[in-house]
C-alpha atoms as a PDB file:
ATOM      1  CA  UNK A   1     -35.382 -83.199 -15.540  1.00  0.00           C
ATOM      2  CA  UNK A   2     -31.877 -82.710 -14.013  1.00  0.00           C
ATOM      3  CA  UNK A   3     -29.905 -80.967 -16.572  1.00  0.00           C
ATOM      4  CA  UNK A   4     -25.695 -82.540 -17.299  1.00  0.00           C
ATOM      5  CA  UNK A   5     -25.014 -79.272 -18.855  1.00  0.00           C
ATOM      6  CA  UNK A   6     -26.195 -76.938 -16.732  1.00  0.00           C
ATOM      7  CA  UNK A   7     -24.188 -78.629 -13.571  1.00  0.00           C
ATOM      8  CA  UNK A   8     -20.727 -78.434 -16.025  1.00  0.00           C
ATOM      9  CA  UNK A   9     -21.116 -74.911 -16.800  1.00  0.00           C
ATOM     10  CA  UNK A  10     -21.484 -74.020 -13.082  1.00  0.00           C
ATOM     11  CA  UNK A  11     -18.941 -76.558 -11.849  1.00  0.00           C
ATOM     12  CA  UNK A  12     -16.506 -74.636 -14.926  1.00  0.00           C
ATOM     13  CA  UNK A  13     -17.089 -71.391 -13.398  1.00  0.00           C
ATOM     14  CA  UNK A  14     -16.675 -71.966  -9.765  1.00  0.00           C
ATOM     15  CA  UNK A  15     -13.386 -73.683 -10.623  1.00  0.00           C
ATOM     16  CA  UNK A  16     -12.436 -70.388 -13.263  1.00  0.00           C
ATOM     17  CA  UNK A  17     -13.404 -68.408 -10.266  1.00  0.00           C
ATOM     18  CA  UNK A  18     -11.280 -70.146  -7.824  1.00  0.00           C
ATOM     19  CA  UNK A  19      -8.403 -70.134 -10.394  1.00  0.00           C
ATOM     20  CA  UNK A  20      -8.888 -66.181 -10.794  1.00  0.00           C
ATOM     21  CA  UNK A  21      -8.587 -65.734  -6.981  1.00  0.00           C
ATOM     22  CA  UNK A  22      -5.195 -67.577  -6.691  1.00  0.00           C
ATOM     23  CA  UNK A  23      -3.491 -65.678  -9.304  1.00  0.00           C
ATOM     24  CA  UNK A  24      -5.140 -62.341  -8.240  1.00  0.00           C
ATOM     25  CA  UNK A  25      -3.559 -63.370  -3.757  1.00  0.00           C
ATOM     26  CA  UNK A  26      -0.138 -64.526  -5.422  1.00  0.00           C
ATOM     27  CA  UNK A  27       0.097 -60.703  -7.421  1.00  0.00           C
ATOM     28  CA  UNK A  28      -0.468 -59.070  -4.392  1.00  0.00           C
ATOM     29  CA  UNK A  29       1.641 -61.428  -1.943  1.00  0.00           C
ATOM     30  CA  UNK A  30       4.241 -60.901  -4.695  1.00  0.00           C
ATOM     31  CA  UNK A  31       6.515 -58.521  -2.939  1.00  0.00           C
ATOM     32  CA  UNK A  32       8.560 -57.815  -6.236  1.00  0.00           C
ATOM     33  CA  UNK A  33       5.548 -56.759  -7.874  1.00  0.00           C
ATOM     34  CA  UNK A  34       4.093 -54.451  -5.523  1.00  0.00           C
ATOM     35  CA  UNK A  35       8.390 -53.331  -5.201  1.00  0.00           C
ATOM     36  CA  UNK A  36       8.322 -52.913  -8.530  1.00  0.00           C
ATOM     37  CA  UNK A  37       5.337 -50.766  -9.036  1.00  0.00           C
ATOM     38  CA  UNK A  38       6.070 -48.239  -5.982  1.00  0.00           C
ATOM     39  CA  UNK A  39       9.930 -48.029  -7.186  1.00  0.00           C
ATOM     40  CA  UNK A  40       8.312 -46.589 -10.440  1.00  0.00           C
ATOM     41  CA  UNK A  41       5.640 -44.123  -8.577  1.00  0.00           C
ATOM     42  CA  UNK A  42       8.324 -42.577  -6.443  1.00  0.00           C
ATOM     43  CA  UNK A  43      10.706 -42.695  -9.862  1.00  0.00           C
ATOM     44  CA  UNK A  44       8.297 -40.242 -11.710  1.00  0.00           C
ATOM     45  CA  UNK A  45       7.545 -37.910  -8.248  1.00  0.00           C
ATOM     46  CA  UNK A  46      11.550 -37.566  -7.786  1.00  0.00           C
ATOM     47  CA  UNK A  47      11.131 -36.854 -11.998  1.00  0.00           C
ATOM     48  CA  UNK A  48       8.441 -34.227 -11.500  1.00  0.00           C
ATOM     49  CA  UNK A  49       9.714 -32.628  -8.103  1.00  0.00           C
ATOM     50  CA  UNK A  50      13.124 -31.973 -10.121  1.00  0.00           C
ATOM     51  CA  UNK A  51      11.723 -30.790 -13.509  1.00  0.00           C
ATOM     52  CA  UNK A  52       9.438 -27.980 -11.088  1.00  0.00           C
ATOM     53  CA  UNK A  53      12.647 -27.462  -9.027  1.00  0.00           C
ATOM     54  CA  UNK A  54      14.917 -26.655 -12.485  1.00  0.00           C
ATOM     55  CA  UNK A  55      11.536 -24.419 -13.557  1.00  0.00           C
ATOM     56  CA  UNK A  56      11.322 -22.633 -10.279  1.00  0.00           C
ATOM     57  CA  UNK A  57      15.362 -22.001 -10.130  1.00  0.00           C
ATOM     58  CA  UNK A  58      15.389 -20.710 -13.652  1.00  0.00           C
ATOM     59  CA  UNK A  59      12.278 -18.107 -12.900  1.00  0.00           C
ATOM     60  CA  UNK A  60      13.956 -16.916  -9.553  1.00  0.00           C
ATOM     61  CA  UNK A  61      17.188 -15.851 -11.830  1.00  0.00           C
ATOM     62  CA  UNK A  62      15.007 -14.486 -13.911  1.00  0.00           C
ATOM     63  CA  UNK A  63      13.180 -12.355 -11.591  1.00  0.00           C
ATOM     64  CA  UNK A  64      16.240 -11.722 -10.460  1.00  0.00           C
ATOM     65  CA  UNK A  65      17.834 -10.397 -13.595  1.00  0.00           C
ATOM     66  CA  UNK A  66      14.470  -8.183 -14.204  1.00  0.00           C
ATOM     67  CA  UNK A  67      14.617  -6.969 -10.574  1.00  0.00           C
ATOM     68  CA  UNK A  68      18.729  -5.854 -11.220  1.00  0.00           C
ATOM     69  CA  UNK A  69      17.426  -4.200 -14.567  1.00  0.00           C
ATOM     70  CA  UNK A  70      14.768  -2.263 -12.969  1.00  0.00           C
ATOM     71  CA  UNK A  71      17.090  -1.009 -10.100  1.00  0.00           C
ATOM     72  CA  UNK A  72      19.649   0.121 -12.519  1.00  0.00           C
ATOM     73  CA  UNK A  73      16.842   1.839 -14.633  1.00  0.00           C
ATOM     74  CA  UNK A  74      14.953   3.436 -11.527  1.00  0.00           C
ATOM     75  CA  UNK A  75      17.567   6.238 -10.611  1.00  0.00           C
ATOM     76  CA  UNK A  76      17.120   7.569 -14.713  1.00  0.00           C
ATOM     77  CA  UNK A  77      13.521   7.666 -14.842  1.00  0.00           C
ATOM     78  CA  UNK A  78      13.120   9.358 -11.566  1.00  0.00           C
ATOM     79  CA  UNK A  79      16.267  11.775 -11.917  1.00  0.00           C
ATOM     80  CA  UNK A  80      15.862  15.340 -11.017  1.00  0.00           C
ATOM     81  CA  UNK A  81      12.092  15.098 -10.910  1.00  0.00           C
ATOM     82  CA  UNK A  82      11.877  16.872  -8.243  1.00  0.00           C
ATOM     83  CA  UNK A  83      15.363  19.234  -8.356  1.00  0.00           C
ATOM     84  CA  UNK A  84      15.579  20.970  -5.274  1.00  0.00           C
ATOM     85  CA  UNK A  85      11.893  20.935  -4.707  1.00  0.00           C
ATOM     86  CA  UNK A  86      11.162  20.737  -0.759  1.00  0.00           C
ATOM     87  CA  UNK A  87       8.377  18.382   0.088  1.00  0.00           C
ATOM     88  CA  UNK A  88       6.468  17.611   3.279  1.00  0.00           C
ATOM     89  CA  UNK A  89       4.722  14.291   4.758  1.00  0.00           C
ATOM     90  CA  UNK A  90       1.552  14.672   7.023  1.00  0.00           C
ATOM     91  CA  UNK A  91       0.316  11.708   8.705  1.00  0.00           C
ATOM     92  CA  UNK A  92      -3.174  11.965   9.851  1.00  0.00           C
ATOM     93  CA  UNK A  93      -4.211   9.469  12.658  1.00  0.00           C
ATOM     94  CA  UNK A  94      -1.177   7.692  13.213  1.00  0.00           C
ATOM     95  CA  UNK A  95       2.799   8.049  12.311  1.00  0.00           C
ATOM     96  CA  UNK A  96       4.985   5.021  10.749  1.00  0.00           C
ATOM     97  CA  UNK A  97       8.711   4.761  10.541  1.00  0.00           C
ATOM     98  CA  UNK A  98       8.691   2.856   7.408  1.00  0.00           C
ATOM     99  CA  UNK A  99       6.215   5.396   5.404  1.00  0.00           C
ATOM    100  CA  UNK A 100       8.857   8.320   6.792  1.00  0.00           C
ATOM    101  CA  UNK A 101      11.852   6.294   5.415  1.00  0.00           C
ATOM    102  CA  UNK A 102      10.316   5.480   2.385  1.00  0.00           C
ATOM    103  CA  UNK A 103       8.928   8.822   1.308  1.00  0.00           C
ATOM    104  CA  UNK A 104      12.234  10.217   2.233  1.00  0.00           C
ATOM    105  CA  UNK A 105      13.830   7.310   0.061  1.00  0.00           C
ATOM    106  CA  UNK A 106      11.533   8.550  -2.999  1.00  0.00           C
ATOM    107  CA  UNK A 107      12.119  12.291  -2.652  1.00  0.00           C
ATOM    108  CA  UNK A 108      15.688  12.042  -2.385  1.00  0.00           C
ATOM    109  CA  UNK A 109      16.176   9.919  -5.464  1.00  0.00           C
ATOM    110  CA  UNK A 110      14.218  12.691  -7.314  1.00  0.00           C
ATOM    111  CA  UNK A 111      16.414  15.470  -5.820  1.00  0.00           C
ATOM    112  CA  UNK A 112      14.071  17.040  -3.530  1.00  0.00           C
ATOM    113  CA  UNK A 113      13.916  17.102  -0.037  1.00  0.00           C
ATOM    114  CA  UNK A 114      12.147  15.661   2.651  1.00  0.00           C
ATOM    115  CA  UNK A 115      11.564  19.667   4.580  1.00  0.00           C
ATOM    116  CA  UNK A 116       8.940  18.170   7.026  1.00  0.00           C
ATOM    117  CA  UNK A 117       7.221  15.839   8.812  1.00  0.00           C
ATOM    118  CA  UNK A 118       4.364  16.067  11.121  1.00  0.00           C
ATOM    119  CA  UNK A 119       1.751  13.973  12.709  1.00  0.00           C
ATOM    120  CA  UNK A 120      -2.035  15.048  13.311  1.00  0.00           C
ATOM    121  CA  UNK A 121      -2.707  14.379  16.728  1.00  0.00           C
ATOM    122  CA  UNK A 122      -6.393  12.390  16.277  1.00  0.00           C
ATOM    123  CA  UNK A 123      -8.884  12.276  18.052  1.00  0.00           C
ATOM    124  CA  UNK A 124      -8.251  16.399  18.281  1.00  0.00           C
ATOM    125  CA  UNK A 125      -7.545  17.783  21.343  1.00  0.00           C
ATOM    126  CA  UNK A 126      -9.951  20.632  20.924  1.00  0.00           C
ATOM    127  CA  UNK A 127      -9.494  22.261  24.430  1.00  0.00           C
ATOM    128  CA  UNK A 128      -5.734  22.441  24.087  1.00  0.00           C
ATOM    129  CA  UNK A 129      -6.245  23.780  20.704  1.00  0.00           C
ATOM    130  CA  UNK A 130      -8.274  26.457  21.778  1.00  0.00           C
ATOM    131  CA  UNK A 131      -6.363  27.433  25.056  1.00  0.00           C
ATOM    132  CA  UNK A 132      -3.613  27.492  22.082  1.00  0.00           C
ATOM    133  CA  UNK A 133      -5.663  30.066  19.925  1.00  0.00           C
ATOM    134  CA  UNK A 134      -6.626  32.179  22.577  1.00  0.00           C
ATOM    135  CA  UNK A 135      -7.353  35.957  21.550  1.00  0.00           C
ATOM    136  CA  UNK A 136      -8.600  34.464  17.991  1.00  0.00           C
ATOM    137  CA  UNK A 137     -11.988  33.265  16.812  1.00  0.00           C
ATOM    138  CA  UNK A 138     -10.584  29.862  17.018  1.00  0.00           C
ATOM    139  CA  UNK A 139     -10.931  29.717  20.629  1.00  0.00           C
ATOM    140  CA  UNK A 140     -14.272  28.492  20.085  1.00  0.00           C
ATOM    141  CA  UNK A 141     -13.697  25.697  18.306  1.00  0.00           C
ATOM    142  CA  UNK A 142     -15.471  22.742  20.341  1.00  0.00           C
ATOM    143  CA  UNK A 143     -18.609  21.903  19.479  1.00  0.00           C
ATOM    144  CA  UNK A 144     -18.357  23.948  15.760  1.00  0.00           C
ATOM    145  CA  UNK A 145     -17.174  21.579  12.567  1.00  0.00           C
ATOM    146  CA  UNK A 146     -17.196  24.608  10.369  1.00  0.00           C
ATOM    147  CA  UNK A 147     -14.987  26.225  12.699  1.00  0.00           C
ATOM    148  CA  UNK A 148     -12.767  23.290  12.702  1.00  0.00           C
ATOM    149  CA  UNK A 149     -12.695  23.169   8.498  1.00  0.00           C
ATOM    150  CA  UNK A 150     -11.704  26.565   8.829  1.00  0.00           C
ATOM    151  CA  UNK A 151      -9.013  25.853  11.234  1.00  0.00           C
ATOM    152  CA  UNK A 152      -7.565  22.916   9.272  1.00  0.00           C
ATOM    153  CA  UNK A 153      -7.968  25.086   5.916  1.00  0.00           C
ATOM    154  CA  UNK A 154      -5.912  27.619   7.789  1.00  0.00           C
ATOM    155  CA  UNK A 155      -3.850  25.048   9.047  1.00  0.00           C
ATOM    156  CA  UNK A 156      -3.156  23.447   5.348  1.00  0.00           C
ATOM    157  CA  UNK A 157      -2.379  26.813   3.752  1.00  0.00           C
ATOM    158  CA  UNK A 158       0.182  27.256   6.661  1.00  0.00           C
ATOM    159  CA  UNK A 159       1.849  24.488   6.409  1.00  0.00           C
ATOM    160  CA  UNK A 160       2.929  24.376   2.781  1.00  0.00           C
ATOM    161  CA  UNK A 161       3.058  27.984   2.766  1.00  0.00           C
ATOM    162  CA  UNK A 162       6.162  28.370   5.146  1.00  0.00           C
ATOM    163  CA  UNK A 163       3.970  30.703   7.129  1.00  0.00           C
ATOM    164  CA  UNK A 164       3.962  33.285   4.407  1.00  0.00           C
ATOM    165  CA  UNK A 165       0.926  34.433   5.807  1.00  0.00           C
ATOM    166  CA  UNK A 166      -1.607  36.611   7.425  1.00  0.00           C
ATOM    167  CA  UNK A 167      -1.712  35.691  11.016  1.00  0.00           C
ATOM    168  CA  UNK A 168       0.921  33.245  10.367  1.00  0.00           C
ATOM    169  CA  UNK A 169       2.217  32.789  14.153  1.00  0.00           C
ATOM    170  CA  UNK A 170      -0.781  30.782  14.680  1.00  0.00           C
ATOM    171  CA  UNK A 171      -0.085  27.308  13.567  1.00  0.00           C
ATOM    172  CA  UNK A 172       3.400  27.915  15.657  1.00  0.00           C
ATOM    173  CA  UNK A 173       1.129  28.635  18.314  1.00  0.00           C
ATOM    174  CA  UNK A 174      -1.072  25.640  18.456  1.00  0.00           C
ATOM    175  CA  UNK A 175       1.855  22.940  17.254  1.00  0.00           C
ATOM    176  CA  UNK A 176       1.990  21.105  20.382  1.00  0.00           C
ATOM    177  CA  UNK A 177      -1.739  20.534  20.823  1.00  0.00           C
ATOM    178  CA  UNK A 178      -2.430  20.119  16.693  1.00  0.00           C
ATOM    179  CA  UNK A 179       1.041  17.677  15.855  1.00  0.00           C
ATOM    180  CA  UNK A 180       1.589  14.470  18.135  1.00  0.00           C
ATOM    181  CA  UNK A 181       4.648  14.405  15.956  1.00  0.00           C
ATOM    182  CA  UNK A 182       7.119  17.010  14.356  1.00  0.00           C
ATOM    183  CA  UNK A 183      10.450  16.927  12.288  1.00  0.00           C
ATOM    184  CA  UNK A 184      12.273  19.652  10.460  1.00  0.00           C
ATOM    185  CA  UNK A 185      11.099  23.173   9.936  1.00  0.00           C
ATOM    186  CA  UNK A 186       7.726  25.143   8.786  1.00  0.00           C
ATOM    187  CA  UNK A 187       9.054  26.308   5.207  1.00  0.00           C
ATOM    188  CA  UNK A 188       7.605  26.779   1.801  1.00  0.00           C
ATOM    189  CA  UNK A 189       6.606  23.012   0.080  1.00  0.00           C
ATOM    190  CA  UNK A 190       6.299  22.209  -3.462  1.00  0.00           C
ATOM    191  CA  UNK A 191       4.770  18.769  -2.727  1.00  0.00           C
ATOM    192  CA  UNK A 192       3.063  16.823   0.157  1.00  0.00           C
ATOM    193  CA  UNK A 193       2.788  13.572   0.855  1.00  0.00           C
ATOM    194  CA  UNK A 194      -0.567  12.590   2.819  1.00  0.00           C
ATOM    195  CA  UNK A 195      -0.566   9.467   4.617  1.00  0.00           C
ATOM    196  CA  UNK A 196      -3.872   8.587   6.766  1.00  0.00           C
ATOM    197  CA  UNK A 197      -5.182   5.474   8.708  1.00  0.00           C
ATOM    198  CA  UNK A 198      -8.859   4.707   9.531  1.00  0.00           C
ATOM    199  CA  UNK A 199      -9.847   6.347  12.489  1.00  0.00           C
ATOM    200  CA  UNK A 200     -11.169   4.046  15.067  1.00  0.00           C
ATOM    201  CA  UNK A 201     -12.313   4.204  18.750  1.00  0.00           C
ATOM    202  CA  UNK A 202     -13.508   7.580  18.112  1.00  0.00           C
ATOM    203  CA  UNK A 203     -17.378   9.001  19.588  1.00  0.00           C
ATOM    204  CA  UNK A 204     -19.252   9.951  16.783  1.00  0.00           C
ATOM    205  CA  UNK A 205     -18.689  13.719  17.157  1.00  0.00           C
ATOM    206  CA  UNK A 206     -15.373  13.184  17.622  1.00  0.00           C
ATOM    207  CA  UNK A 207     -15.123  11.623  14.052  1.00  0.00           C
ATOM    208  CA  UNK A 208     -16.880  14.156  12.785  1.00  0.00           C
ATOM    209  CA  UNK A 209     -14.773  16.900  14.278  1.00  0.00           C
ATOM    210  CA  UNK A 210     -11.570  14.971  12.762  1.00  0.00           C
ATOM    211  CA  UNK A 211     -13.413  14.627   9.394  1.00  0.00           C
ATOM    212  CA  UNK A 212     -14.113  18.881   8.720  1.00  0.00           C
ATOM    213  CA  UNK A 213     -10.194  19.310   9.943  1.00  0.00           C
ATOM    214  CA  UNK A 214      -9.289  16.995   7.349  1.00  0.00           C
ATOM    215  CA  UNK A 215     -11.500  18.324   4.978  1.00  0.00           C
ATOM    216  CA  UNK A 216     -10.744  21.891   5.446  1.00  0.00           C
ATOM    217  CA  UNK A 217      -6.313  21.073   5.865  1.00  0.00           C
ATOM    218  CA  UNK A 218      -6.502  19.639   2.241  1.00  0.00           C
ATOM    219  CA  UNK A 219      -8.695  22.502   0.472  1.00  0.00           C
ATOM    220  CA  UNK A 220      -5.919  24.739   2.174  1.00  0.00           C
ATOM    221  CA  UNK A 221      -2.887  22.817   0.837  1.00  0.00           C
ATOM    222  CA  UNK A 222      -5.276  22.358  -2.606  1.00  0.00           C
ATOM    223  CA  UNK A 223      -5.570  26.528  -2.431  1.00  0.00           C
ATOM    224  CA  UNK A 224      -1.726  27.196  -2.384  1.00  0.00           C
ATOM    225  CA  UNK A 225      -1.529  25.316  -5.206  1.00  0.00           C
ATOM    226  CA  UNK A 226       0.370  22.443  -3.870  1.00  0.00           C
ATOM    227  CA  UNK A 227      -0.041  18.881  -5.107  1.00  0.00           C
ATOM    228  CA  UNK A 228      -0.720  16.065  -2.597  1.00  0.00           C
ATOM    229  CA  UNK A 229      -0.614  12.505  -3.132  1.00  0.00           C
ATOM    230  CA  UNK A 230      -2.040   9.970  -0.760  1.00  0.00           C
ATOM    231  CA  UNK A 231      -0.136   7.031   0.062  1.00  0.00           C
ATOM    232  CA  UNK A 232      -0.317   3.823   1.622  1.00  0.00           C
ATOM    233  CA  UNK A 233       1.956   0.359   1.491  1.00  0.00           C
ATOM    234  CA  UNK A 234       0.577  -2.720  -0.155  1.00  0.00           C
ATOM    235  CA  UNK A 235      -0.690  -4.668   2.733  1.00  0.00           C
ATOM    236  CA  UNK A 236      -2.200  -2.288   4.310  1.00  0.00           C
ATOM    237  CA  UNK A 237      -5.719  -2.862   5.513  1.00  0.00           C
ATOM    238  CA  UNK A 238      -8.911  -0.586   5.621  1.00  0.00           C
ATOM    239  CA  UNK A 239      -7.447   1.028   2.382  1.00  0.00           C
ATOM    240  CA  UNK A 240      -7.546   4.728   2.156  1.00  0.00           C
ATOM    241  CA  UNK A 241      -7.113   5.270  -1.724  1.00  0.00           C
ATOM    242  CA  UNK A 242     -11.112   5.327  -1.814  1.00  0.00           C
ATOM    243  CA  UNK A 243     -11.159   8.226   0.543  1.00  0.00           C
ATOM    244  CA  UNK A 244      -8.105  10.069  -1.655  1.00  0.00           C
ATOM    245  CA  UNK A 245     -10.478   9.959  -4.556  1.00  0.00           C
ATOM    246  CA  UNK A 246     -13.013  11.149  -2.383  1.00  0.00           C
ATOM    247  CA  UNK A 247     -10.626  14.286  -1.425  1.00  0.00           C
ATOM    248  CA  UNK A 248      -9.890  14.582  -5.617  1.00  0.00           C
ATOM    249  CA  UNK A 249      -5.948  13.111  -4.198  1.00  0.00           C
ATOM    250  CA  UNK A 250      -3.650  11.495  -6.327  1.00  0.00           C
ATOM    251  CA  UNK A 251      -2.801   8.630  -5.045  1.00  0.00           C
ATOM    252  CA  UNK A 252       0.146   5.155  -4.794  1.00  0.00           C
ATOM    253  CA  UNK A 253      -1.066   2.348  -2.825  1.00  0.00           C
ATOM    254  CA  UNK A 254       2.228   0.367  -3.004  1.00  0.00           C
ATOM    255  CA  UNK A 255       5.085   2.604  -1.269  1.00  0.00           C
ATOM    256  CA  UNK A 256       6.706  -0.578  -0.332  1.00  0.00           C
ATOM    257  CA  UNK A 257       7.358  -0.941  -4.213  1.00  0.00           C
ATOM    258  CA  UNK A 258      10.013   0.333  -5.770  1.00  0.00           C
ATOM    259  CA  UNK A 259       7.340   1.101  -8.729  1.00  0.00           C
ATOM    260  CA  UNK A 260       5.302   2.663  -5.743  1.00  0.00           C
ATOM    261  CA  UNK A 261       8.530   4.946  -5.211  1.00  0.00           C
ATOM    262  CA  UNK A 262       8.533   6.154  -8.803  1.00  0.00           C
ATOM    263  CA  UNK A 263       5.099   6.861  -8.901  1.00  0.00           C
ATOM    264  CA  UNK A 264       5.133   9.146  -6.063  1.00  0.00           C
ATOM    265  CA  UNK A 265       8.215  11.501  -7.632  1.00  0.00           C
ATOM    266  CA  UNK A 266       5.782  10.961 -10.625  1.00  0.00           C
ATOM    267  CA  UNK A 267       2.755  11.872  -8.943  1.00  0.00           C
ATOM    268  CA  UNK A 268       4.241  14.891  -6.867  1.00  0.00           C
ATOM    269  CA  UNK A 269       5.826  15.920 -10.426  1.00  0.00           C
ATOM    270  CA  UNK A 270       2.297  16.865 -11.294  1.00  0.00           C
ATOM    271  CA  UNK A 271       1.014  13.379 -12.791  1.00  0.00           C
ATOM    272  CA  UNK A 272      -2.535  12.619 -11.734  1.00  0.00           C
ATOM    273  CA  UNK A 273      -4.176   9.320 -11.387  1.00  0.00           C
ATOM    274  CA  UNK A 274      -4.898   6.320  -8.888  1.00  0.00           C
ATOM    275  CA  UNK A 275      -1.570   4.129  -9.028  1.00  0.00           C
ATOM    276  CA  UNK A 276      -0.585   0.724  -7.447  1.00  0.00           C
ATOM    277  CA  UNK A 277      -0.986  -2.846  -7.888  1.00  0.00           C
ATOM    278  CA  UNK A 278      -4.817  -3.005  -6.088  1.00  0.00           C
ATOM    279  CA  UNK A 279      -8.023  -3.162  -7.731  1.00  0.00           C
ATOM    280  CA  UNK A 280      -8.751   0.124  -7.110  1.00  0.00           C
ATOM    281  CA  UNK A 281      -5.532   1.647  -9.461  1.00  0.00           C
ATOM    282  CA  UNK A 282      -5.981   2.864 -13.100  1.00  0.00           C
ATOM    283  CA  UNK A 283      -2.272   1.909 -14.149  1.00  0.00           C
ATOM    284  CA  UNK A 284       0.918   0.823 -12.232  1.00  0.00           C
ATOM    285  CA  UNK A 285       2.804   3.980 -12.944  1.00  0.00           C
ATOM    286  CA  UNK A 286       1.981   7.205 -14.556  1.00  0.00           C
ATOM    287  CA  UNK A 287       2.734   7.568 -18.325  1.00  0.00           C
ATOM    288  CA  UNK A 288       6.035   8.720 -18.537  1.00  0.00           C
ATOM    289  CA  UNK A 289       6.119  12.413 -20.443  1.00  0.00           C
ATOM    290  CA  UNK A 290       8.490  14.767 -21.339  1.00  0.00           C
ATOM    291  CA  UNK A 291       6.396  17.809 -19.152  1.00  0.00           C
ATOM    292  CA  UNK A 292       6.769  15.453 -15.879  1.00  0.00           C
ATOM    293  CA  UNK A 293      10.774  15.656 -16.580  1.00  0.00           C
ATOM    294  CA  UNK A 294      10.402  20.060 -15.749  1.00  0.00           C
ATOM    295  CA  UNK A 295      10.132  21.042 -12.234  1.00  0.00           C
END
């Protein structure tokens, strides 16, 4: 039996459905709506994009007020550190301009002095060495790693020693074959600075060679009774702090830093520790004592 009210209630909600469609095609044909509702999304961006702008402006004079305070402060808590103490960088595998200006930066502030530079010349050039060494024991070197530690041990001792030494023409002798690089004078060191890349594109003996002259150079300097602190900047990859740990080094790996500075008069004051900003540093900067203060 063919049901009236059944056939209303559809007819009803074809006709609601029809009615729904025409208002929902007039709100979006409505150009002042769809005006009005993109005028108020680009009102709040323009809001937030200013309210980060004032935030960011007000942090950057900020950082710049801290940056001014710790400039002004640096020069006190690094003065005389190092009063008239003479100090020497070693580069092994590689020299950089901005490591020699920045170390010099750092010792200077501290009143010491930047006495020398040098360069290990690596991969070693073993045969030069030796012609170098003839009439010594060190003539043999090739194809002997303990030799070679002994050499570099030698070598170390020399070099912070100011060639107060037994036998102490020899690392004269061999400079041009041992250094790539050389500035200032061989003279007595309070302090050196040890800065040394990954060695690459080396044979395997050859790596090993450069590994017992690295060895042995730092249990010379270590022997004297010099302190050494490895260094590197912050972006530098293949980090070497693990392998100043290794060599019982103190160590900054942010010499870009003006904190980096002040750790390094710190650290070649006679503070010990892993400092920096990487994952691999105990503290930012040394704990500031009264004994660091004494030369």
């Amino acid at each position: 039996m063919f049901d009236y009210r059944y056939h209303a209630l559809s007819l009803a909600a074809v006709l609601f459905a029809l009615a729904l469609g025409v208002l929902i095609g007039v709100a979006i044909g409505d150009s002042n709506l769809v005006s009005s509702a993109k005028n108020g999304i680009v009102h709040n961006l323009n809001s937030e994009v200013s309210e980060a702008r004032s935030k960011a402006s007000q942090l950057q004079e900020r950082l710049g007020d801290e940056e001014q305070f710790a400039n002004g402060l640096y020069p006190l808590a690094v003065h005389e550190l190092l009063a008239g103490r003479g100090v020497g960088l070693v580069f092994l595998g590689g020299s950089s301009d901005q490591v020699n200006s920045l170390v010099s930066a750092a010792v200077t502030q501290a009143g010491g002095d930047l006495a020398t530079v040098v360069a290990v010349r690596e991969p070693l050039d073993l045969a030069g060495l030796a012609h170098d060494a003839a009439g010594t024991h060190y003539s043999a070197l090739a194809g002997s790693p303990a030799l070679i530690e002994r050499f570099g041990e030698l070598a170390g001792r020399q070099l912070v020693s100011g060639g107060q030494l037994v036998a102490k023409e020899l690392l004269s002798r061999v400079r041009g074959s041992l250094f790539s690089a050389f500035d200032g004078q061989l003279t007595r060191l309070e302090g050196l600075v040890v800065m040394r890349a990954e060695p690459s594109g080396m044979s395997a003996e050859a790596s090993e060679d450069t590994a017992a002259f690295e060895s042995g150079l730092l249990a010379g300097v270590a022997a004297v009774g010099v302190q050494a602190v490895g260094v590197e900047l912050s972006g530098q990859e293949d980090s070497q702090v693990p392998w100043y740990k290794e060599k019982k080094l103190s160590s900054v790996d942010d010499l870009d830093a003006l904190a980096g500075q002040a750790a390094l008069a710190y650290a070649l004051a006679g503070e010990h520790g892993t400092f920096g900003m990487k994952s691999t540093a105990d503290s930012l900067l040394p704990s500031v004592t009264a004994t660091s203060a004494q030369p």
